[in-house]
C-alpha atoms as a PDB file:
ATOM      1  CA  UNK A   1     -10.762  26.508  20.074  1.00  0.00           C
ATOM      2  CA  UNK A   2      -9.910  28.366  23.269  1.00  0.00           C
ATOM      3  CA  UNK A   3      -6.284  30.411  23.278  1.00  0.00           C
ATOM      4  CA  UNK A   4      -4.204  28.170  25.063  1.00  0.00           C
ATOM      5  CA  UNK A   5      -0.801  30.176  24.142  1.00  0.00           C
ATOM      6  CA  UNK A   6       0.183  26.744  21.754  1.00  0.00           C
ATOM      7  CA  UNK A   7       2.143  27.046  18.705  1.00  0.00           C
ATOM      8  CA  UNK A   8      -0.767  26.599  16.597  1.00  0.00           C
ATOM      9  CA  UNK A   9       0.994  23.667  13.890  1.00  0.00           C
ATOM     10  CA  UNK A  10      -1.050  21.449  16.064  1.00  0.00           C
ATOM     11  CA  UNK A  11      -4.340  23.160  14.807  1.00  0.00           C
ATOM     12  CA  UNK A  12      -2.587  23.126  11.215  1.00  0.00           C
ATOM     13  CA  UNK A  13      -1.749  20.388  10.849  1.00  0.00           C
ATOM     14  CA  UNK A  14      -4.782  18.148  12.589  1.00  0.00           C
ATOM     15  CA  UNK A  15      -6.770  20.649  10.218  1.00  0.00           C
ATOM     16  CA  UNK A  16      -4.988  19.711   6.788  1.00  0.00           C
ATOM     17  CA  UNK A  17      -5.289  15.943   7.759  1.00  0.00           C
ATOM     18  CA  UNK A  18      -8.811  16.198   7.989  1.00  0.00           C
ATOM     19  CA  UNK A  19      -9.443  18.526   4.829  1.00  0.00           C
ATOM     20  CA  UNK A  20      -7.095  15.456   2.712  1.00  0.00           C
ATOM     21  CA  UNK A  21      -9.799  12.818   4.450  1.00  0.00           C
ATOM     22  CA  UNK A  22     -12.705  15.006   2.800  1.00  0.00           C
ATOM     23  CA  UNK A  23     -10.959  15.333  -0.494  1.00  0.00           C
ATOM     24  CA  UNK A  24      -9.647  11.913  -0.726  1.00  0.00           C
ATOM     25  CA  UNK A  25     -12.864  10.092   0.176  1.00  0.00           C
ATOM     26  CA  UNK A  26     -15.143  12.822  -1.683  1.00  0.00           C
ATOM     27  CA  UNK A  27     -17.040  13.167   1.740  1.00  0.00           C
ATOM     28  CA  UNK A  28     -19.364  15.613   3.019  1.00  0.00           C
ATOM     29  CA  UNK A  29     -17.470  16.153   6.475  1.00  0.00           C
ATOM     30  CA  UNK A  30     -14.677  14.842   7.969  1.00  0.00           C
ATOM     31  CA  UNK A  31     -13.235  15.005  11.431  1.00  0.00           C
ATOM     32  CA  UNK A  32      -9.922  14.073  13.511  1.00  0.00           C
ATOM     33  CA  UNK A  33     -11.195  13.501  17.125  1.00  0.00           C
ATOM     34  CA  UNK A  34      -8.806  13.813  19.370  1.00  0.00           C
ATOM     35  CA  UNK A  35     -11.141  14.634  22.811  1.00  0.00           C
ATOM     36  CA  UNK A  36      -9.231  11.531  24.900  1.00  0.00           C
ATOM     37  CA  UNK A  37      -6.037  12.818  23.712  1.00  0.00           C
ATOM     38  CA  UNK A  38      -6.795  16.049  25.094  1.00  0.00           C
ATOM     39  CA  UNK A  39      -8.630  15.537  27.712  1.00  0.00           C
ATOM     40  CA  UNK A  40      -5.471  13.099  28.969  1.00  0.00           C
ATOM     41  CA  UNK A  41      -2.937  16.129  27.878  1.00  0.00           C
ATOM     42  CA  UNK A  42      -4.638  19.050  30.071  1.00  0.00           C
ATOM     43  CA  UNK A  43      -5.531  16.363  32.918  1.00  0.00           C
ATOM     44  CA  UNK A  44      -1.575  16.153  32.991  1.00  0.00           C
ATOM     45  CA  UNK A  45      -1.091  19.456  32.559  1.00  0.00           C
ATOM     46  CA  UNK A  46       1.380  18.656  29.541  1.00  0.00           C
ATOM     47  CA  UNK A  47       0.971  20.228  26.127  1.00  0.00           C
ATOM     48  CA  UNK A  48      -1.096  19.505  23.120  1.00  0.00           C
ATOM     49  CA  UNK A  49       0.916  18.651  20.162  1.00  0.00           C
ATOM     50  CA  UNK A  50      -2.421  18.209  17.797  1.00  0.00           C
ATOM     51  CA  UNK A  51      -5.693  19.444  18.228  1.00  0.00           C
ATOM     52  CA  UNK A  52      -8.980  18.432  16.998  1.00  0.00           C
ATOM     53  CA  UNK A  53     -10.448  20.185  13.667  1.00  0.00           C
ATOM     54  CA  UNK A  54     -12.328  19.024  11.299  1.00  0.00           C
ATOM     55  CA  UNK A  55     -13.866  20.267   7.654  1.00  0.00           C
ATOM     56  CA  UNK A  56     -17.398  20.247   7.088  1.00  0.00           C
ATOM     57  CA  UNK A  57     -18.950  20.689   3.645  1.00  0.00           C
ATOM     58  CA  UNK A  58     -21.697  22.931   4.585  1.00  0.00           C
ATOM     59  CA  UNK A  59     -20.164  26.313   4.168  1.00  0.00           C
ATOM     60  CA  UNK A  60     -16.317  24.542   2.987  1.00  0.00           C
ATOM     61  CA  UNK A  61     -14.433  26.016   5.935  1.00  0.00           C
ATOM     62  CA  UNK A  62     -12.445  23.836   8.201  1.00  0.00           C
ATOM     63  CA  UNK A  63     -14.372  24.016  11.340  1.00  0.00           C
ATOM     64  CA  UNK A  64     -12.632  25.102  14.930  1.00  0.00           C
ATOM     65  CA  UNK A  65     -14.713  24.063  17.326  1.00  0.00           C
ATOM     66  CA  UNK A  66     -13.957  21.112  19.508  1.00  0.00           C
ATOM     67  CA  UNK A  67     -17.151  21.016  21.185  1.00  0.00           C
ATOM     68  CA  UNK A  68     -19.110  20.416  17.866  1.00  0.00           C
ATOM     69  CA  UNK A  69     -16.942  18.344  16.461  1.00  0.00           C
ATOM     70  CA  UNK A  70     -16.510  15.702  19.555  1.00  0.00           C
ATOM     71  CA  UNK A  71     -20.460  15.963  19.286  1.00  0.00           C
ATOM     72  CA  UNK A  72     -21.025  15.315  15.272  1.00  0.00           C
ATOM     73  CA  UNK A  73     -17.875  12.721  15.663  1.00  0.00           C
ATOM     74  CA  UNK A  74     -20.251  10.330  17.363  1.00  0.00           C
ATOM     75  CA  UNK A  75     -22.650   8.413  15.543  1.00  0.00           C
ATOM     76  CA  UNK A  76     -25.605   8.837  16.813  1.00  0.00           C
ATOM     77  CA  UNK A  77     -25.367  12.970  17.293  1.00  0.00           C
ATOM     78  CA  UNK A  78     -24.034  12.733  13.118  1.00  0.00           C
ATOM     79  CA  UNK A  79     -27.673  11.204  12.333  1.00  0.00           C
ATOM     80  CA  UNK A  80     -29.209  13.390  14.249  1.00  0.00           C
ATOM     81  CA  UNK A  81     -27.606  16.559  12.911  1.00  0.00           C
ATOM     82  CA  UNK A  82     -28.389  15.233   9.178  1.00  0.00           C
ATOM     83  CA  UNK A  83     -25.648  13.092   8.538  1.00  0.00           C
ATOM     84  CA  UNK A  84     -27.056   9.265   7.123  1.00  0.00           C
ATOM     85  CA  UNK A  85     -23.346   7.953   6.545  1.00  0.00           C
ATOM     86  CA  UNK A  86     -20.417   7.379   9.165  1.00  0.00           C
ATOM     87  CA  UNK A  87     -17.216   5.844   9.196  1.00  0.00           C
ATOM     88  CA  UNK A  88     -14.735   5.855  11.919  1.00  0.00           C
ATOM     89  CA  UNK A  89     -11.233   4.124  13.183  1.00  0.00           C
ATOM     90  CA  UNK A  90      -9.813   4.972  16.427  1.00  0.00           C
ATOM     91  CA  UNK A  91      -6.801   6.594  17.186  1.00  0.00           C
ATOM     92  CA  UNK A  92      -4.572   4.894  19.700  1.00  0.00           C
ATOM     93  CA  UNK A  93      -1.127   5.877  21.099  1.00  0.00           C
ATOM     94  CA  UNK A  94       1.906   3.114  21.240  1.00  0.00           C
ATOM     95  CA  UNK A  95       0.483   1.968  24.265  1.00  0.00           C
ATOM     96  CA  UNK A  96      -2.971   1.052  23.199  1.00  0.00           C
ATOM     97  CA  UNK A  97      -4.711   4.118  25.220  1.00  0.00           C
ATOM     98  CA  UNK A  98      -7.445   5.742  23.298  1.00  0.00           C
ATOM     99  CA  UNK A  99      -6.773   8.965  21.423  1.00  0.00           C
ATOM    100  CA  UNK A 100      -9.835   9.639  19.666  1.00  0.00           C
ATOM    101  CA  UNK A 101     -10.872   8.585  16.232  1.00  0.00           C
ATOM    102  CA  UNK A 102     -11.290   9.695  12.540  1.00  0.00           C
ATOM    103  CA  UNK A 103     -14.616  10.203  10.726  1.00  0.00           C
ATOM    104  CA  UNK A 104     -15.801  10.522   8.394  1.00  0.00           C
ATOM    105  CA  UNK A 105     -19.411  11.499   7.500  1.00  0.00           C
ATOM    106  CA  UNK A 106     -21.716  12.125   4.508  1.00  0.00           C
ATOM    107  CA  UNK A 107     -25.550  13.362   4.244  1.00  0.00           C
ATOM    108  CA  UNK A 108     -26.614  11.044   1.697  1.00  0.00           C
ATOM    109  CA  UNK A 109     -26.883   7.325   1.752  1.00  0.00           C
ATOM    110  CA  UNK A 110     -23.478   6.174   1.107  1.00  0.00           C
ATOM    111  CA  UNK A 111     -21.283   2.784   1.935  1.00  0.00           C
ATOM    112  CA  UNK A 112     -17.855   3.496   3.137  1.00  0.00           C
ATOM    113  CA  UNK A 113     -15.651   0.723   1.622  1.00  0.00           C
ATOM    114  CA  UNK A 114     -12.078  -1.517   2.933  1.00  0.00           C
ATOM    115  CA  UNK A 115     -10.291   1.119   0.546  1.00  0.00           C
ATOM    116  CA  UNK A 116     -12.160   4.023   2.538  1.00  0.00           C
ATOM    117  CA  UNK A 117     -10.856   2.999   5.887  1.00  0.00           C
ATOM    118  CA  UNK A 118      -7.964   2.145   5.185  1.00  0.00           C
ATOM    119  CA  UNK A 119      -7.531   5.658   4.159  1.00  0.00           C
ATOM    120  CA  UNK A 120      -8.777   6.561   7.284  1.00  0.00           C
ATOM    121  CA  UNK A 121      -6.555   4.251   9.267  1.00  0.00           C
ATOM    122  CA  UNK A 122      -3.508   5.533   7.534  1.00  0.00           C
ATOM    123  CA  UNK A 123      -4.727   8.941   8.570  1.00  0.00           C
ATOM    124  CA  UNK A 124      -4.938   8.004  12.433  1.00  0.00           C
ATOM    125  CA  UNK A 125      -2.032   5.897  12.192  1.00  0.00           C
ATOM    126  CA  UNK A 126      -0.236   9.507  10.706  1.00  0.00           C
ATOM    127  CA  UNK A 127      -2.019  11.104  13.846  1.00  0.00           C
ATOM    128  CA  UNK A 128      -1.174   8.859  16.288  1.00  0.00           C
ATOM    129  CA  UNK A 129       2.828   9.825  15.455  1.00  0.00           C
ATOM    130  CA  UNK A 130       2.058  13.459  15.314  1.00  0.00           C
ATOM    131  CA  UNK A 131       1.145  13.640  18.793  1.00  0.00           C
ATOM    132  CA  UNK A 132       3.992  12.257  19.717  1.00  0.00           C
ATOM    133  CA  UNK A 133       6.373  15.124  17.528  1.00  0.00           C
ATOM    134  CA  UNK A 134       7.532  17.238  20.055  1.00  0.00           C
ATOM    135  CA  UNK A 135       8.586  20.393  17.167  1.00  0.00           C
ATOM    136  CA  UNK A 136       5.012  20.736  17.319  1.00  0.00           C
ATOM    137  CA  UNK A 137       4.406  21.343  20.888  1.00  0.00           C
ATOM    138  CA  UNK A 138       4.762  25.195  22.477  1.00  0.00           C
END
């Protein structure tokens, strides 16, 4: 993630959302997308409260790059990077405008059940308030 001068909670905490997705749903990879939330944010020129992160089994470490993350959050650049399972719910804010989504992905063959999303839509419904928390912006 580029230096932007933010208080970094917003990296913190997007980061510890996604590592609980990975724990809780014993996935590979998991990701909190948030590219339409920021792209809308520095479009405005207001600040980012949350920032996309994600956690990624391959070497443990939460990850910190948007760019690959926005990529491996879609489904079709997941498969191609090795990932065979994907689930996903989108983010909205109160207003119904697109935020981004959460994923999560696995490299094995694996079906993501009704108990597995909701997870993850109690996640992006958690999300969805955080970027509205303004102790978290700069």
């Amino acid at each position: 993630m580029a230096d932007d001068g933010l208080n970094p909670a917003g990296a913190v905490a997007s980061a510890r959302l996604a590592e609980l997705v990975q724990l809780t749903l014993a996935a590979d990879g998991a990701i909190i997308d948030l590219r339409a939330y920021a792209e809308r944010q520095r479009a405005l020129g207001a600040p980012e409260r949350l920032k996309t992160a994600g956690i990624l089994l391959a070497g443990g470490e939460a990850e910190l790059s948007e760019t690959l993350l926005w990529r491996i959050a879609d489904p079709v650049e997941a498969g191609a990077s090795g990932f065979q399972s994907y689930a996903c719910v989108p983010l909205h804010d109160l207003d119904g405008a697109p935020l981004g989504r959460i994923v999560a992905i696995q490299r094995g063959q694996r079906l993501f059940d009704g108990h597995d999303l909701k997870i993850l839509r109690t996640v992006a419904d958690i999300v969805a308030d955080l970027t509205r928390q303004p102790q978290l912006a700069s």
